[in-house]
Protein backbone atom coordinates (compact mmCIF):
# COMPACT_ATOMS: atom_id res chain seq x y z
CA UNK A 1 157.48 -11.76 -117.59
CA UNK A 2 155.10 -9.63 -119.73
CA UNK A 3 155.40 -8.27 -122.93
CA UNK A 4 155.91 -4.95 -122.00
CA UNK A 5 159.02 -5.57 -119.57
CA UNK A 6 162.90 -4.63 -120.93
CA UNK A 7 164.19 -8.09 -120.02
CA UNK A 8 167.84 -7.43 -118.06
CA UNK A 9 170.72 -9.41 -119.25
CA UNK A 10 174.19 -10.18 -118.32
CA UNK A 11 176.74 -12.35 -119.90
CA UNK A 12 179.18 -14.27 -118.06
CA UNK A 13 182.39 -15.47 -120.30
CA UNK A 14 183.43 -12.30 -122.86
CA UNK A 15 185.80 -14.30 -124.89
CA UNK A 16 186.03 -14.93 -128.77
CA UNK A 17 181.85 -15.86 -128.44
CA UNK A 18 181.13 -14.03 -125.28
CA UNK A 19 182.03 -11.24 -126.71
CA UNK A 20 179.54 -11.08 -129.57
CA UNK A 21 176.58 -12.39 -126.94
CA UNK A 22 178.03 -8.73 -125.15
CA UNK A 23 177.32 -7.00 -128.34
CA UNK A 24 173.90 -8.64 -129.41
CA UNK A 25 172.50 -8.48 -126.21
CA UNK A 26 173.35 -4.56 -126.48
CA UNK A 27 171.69 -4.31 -130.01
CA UNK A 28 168.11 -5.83 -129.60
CA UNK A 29 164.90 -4.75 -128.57
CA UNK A 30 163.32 -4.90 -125.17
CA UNK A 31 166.53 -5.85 -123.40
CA UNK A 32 169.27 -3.91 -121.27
CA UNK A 33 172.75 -5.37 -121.11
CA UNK A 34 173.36 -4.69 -117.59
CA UNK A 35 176.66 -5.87 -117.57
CA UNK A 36 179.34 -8.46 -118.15
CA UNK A 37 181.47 -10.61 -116.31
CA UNK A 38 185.10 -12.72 -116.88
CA UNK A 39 187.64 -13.94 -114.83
CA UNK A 40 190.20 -12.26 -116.94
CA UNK A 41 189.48 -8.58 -115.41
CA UNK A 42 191.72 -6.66 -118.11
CA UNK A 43 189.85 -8.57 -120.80
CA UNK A 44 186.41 -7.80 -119.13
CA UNK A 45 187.21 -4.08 -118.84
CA UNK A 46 188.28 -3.95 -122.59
CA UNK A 47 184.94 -5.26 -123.81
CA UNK A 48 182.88 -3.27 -120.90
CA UNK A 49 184.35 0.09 -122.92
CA UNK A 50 183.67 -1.09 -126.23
CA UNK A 51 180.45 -2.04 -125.31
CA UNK A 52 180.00 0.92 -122.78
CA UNK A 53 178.25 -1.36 -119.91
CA UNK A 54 179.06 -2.18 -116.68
CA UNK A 55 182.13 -4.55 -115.64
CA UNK A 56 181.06 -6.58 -112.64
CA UNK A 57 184.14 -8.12 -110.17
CA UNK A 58 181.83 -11.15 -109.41
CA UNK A 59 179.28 -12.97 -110.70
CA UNK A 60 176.97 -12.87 -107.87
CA UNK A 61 177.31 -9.25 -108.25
CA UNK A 62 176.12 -9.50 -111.80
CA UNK A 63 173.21 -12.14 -111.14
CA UNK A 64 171.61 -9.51 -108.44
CA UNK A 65 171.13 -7.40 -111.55
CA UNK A 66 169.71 -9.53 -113.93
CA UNK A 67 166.66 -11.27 -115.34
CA UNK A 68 168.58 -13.80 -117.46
CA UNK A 69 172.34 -14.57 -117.71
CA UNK A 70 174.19 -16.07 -120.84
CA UNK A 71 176.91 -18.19 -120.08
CA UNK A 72 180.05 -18.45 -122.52
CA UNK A 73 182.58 -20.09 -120.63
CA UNK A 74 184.98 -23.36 -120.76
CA UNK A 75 182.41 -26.35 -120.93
CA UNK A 76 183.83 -27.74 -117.95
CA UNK A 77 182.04 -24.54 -115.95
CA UNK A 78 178.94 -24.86 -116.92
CA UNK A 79 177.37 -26.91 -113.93
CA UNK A 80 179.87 -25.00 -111.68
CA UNK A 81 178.41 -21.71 -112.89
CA UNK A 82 174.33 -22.87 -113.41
CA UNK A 83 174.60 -24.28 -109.97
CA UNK A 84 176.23 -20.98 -108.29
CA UNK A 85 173.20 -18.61 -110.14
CA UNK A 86 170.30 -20.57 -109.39
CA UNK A 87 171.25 -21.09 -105.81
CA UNK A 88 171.25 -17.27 -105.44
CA UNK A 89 168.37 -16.04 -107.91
CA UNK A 90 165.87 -18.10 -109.78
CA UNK A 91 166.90 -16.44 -113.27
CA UNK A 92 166.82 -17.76 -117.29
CA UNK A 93 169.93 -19.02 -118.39
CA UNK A 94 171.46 -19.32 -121.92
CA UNK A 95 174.37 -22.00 -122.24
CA UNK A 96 176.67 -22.34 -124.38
CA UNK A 97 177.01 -25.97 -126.37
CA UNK A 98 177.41 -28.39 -125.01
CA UNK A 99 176.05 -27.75 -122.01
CA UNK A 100 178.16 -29.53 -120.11
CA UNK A 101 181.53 -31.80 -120.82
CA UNK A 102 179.99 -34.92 -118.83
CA UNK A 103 176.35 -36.45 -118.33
CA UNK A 104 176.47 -36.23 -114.51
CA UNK A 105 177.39 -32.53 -114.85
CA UNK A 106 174.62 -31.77 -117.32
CA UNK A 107 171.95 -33.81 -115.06
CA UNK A 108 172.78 -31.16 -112.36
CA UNK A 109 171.93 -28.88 -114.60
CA UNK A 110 168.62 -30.18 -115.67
CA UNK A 111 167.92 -31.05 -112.59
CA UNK A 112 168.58 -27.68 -110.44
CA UNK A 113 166.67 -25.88 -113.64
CA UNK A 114 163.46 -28.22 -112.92
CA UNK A 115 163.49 -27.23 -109.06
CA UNK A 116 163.84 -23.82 -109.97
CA UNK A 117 161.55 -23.87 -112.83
CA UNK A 118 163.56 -21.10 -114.75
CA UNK A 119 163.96 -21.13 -118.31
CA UNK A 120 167.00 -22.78 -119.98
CA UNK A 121 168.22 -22.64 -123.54
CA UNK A 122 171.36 -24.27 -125.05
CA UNK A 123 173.07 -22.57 -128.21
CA UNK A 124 173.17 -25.21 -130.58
CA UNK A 125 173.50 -22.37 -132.74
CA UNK A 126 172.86 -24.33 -136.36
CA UNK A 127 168.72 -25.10 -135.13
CA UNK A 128 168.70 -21.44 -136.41
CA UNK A 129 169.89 -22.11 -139.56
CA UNK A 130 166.72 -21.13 -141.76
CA UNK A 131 167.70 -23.98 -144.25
CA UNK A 132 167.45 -26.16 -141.19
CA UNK A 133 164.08 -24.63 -139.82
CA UNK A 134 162.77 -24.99 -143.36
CA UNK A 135 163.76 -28.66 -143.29
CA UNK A 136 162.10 -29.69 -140.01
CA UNK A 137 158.73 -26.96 -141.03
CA UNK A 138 158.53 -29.24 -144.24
CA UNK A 139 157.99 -32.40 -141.88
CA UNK A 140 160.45 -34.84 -143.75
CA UNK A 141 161.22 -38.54 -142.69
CA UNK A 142 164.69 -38.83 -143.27
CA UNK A 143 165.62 -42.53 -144.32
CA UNK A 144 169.81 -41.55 -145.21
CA UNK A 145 171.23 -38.74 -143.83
CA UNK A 146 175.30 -37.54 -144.53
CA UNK A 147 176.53 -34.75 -142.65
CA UNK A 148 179.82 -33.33 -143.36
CA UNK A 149 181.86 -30.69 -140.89
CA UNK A 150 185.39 -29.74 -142.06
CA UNK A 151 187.63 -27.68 -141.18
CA UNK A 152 191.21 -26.36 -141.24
CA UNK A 153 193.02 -26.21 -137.62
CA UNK A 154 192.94 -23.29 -135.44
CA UNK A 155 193.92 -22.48 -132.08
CA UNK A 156 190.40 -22.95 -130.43
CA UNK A 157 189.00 -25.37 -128.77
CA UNK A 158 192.21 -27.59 -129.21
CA UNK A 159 191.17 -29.17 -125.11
CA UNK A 160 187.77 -31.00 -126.21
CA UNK A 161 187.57 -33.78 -128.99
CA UNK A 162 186.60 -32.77 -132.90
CA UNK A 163 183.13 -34.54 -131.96
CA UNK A 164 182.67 -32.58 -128.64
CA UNK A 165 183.31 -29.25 -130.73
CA UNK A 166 181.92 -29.87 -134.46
CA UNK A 167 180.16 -33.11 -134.63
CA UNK A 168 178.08 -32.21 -131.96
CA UNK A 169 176.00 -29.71 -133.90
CA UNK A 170 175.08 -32.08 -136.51
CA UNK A 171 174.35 -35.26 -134.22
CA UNK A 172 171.62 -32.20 -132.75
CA UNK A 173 170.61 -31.66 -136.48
CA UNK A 174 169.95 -35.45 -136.77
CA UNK A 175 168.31 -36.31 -133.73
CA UNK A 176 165.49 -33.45 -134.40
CA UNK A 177 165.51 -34.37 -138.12
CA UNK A 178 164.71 -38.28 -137.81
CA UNK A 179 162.84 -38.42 -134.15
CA UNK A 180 163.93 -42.08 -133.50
CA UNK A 181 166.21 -43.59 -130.99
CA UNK A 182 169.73 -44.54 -132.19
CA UNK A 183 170.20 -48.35 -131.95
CA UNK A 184 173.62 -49.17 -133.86
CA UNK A 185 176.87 -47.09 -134.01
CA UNK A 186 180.26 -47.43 -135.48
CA UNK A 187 182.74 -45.20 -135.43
CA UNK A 188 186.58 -44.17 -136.57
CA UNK A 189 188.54 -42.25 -135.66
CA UNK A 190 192.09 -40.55 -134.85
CA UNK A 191 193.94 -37.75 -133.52
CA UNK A 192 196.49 -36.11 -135.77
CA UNK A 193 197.65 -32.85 -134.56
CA UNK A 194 195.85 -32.61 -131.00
CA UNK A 195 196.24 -35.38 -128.58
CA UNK A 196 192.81 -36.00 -128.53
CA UNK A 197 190.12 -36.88 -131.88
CA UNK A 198 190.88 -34.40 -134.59
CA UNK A 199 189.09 -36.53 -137.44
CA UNK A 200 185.73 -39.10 -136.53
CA UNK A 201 183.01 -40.44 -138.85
CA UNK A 202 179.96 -42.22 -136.85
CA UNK A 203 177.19 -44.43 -139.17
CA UNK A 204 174.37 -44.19 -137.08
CA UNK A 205 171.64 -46.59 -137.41
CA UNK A 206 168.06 -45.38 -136.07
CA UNK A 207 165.29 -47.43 -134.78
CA UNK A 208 162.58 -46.31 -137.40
CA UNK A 209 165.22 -47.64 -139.68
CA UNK A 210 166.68 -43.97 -140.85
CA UNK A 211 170.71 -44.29 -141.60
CA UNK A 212 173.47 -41.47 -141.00
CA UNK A 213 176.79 -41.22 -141.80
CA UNK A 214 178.68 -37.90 -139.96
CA UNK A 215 181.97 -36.65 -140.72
CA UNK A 216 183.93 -34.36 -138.70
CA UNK A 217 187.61 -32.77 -138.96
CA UNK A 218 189.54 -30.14 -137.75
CA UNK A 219 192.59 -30.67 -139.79
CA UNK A 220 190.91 -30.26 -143.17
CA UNK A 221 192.36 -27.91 -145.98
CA UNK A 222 189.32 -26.54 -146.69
CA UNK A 223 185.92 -25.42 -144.86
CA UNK A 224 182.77 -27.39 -145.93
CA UNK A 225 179.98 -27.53 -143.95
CA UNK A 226 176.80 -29.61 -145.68
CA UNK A 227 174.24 -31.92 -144.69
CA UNK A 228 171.99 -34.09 -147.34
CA UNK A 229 168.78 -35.65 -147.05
CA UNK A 230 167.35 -38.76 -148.73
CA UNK A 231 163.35 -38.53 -147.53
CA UNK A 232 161.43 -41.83 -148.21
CA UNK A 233 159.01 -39.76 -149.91
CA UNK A 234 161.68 -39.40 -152.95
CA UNK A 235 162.00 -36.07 -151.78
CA UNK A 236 165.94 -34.80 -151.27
CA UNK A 237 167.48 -31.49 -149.83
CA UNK A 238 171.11 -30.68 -149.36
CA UNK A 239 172.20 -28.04 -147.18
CA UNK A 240 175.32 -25.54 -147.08
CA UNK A 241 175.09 -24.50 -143.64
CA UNK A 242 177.41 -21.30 -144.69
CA UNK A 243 176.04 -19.63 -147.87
CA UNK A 244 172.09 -20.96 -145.85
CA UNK A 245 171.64 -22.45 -149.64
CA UNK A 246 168.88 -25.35 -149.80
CA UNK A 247 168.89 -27.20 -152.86
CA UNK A 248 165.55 -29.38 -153.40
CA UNK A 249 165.60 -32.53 -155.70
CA UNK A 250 161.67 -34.51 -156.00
CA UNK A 251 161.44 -37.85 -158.05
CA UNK A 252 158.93 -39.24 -159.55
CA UNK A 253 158.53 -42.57 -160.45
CA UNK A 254 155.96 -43.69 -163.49
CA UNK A 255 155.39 -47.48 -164.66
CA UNK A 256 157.63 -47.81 -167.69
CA UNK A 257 159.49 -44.82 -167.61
CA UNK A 258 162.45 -42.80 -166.35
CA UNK A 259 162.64 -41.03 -163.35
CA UNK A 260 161.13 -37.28 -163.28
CA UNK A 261 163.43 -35.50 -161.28
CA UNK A 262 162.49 -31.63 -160.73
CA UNK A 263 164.88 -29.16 -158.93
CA UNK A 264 164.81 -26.12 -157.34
CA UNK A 265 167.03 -23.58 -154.70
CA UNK A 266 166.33 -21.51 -151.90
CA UNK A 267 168.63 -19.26 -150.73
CA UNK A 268 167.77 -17.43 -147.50
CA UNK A 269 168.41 -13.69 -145.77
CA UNK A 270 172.25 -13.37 -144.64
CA UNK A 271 170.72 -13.02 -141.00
CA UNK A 272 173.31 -13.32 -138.45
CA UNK A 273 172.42 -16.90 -136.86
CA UNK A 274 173.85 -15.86 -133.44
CA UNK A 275 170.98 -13.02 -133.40
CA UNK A 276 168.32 -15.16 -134.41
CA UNK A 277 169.52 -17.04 -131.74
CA UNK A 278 169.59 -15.01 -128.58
CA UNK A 279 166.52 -13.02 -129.67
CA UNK A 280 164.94 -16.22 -129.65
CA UNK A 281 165.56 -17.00 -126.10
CA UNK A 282 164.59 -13.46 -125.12
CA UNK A 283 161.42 -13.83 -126.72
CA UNK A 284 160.89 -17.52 -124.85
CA UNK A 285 161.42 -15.64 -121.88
CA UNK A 286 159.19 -12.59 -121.92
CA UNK A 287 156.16 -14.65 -124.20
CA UNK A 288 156.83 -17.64 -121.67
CA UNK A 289 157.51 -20.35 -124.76
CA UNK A 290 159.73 -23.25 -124.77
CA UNK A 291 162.77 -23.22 -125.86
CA UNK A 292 164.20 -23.44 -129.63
CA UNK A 293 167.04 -25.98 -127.75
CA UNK A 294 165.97 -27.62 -124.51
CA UNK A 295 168.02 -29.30 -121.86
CA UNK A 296 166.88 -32.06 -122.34
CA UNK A 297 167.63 -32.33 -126.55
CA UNK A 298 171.03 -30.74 -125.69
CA UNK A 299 171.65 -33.60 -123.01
CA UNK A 300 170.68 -35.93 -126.05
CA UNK A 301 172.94 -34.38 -128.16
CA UNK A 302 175.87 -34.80 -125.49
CA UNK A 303 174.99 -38.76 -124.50
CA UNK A 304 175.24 -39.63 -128.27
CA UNK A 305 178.91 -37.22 -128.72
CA UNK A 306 179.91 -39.19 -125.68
CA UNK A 307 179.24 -42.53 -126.60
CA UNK A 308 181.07 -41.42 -130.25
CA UNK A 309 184.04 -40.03 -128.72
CA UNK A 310 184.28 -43.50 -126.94
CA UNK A 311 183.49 -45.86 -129.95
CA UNK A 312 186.47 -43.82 -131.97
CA UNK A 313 188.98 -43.98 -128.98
CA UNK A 314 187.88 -47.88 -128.71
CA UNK A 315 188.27 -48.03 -132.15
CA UNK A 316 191.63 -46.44 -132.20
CA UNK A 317 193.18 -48.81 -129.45
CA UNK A 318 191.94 -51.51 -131.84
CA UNK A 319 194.19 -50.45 -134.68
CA UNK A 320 197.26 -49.59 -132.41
CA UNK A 321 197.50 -53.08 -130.77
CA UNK A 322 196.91 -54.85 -134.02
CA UNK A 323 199.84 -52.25 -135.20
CA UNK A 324 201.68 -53.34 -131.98
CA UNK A 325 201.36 -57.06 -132.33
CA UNK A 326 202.51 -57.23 -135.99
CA UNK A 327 201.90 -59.78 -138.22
CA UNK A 328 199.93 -62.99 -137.85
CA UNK A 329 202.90 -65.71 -138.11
């Protein structure tokens, strides 16, 4: 596309996120919300009239409209959906994470996005944290990494695993931070209200020799949402992914004497990340860029949550037959 062109958008999914990809679409520059689509009609029409677009009864009524389509719907859609658009119109496509709920599914993807040669962006929405973009601008060589993602239960995505939902955001963070191939995992974890994980924590051991440790719950009391960075450079930043607060730590070592340590904060602009986002992708599209979140990092992302969800369920049927078989006579 050139630069000049409104870009036309439609949004697929208008549920607790859809909705707000309705409304940001509608607010920024050089693009025209041409409409919105959901299976749940009276839903759809409610957010067409706040919005004051279009409701279309079909998606491949909305795709013949539209330059790009954002898709917010159940995980388990995705390939169903990307598949359905790009065998009618070779058009960009935003997905939500992750962008798909199994590996096979998310190859189709990848692979019907290559024959078409369309654009594709995944919203692993915390890459547009600016504390995060700082961190990867400043080119640091992470050698320990902790990531913690807590939070207290809600009604929302109850169907998909804690690590599927939360964790997967900062296994993304992680894999763009360090650059390396993971070599050794271990994980825990447990279930406590849902039937499936509620609470996991993965040590991750990378081939350059970086170390992670990643915490995620869904039954916490409290929200906290941080990630810390030990750089072998003696450089350290730690990271509230809410208040976008970056605290700095250097050290400096001298023969003979104790270690300098200098400190400093940067807070960032209360931008809404979900903006920042989408515009993003718009711009990819109409400057003909890369994208901020590839298919292929977000397939990354997915093949590691996969493999962590199974470690903690293997895990977890290690403890309950132990449990089961009692004591050692």
């Amino acid at each position: 596309m050139s630069l000049g062109e409104t870009v036309s958008v439609g949004v697929v999914g208008v549920g607790y996120l859809g909705q707000h990809h309705a409304r940001v679409f509608s607010e920024l520059p050089h693009v025209r919300l041409a409409g919105i689509h959901d299976n749940d009609t009276r839903r759809a029409v409610e957010i067409g009239a706040r919005l004051k677009v279009p409701v279309f009864d079909s998606l491949e009524a909305l795709i013949d409209e539209v330059d790009a389509l954002s898709v917010v719907t159940p995980t388990t859609t995705h390939a169903e959906i990307a598949l359905r658009v790009l065998a009618r119109k070779k058009i960009a496509l935003f997905l939500e994470k992750p962008i798909a709920d199994t590996l096979t599914e998310a190859r189709k993807i990848l692979d019907a996005v290559r024959e078409a040669n369309v654009l594709l962006q995944v919203g692993h929405i915390e890459r547009f944290n600016p504390g995060v973009v700082a961190m990867l601008e400043s080119g640091v060589r992470p050698a320990y990494i902790e990531a913690q993602r807590l939070s207290p239960f809600g009604l929302r995505a109850t169907d998909v695993p804690v690590i599927v939902d939360l964790m997967i955001h900062d296994i993304d963070i992680i894999l763009a931070l360090v650059g390396s191939p993971i070599q050794t995992m271990r994980v825990v974890g447990t279930p406590a209200i849902t039937p499936h994980i509620d609470l996991a924590n993965a040590w991750l051991e990378f081939r350059n020799g970086c170390l992670a440790q990643v915490t995620a719950s869904r039954v916490s009391l409290d929200k906290l949402r941080k990630i810390r960075v030990f750089d072998r450079r003696g450089l350290y930043y730690s990271l509230n992914y809410d208040t976008r607060e970056l605290a700095m730590a250097t050290v400096r070592i001298q023969p003979g004497a104790l270690p300098e340590i200098s400190r400093s904060t940067k807070s960032f602009p209360n931008e809404e990340p979900l903006k920042k986002e989408l515009s993003t992708f718009i711009d990819s599209l109409r400057q003909g860029l890369p994208p901020r979140v590839s298919g292929d990092e977000a397939y990354q992302a997915l093949e590691v949550a996969l493999e962590v969800n199974r470690l903690a369920h293997e895990s977890l049927a290690r403890f309950r037959d132990a449990d089961e078989s009692g004591p050692s006579p």
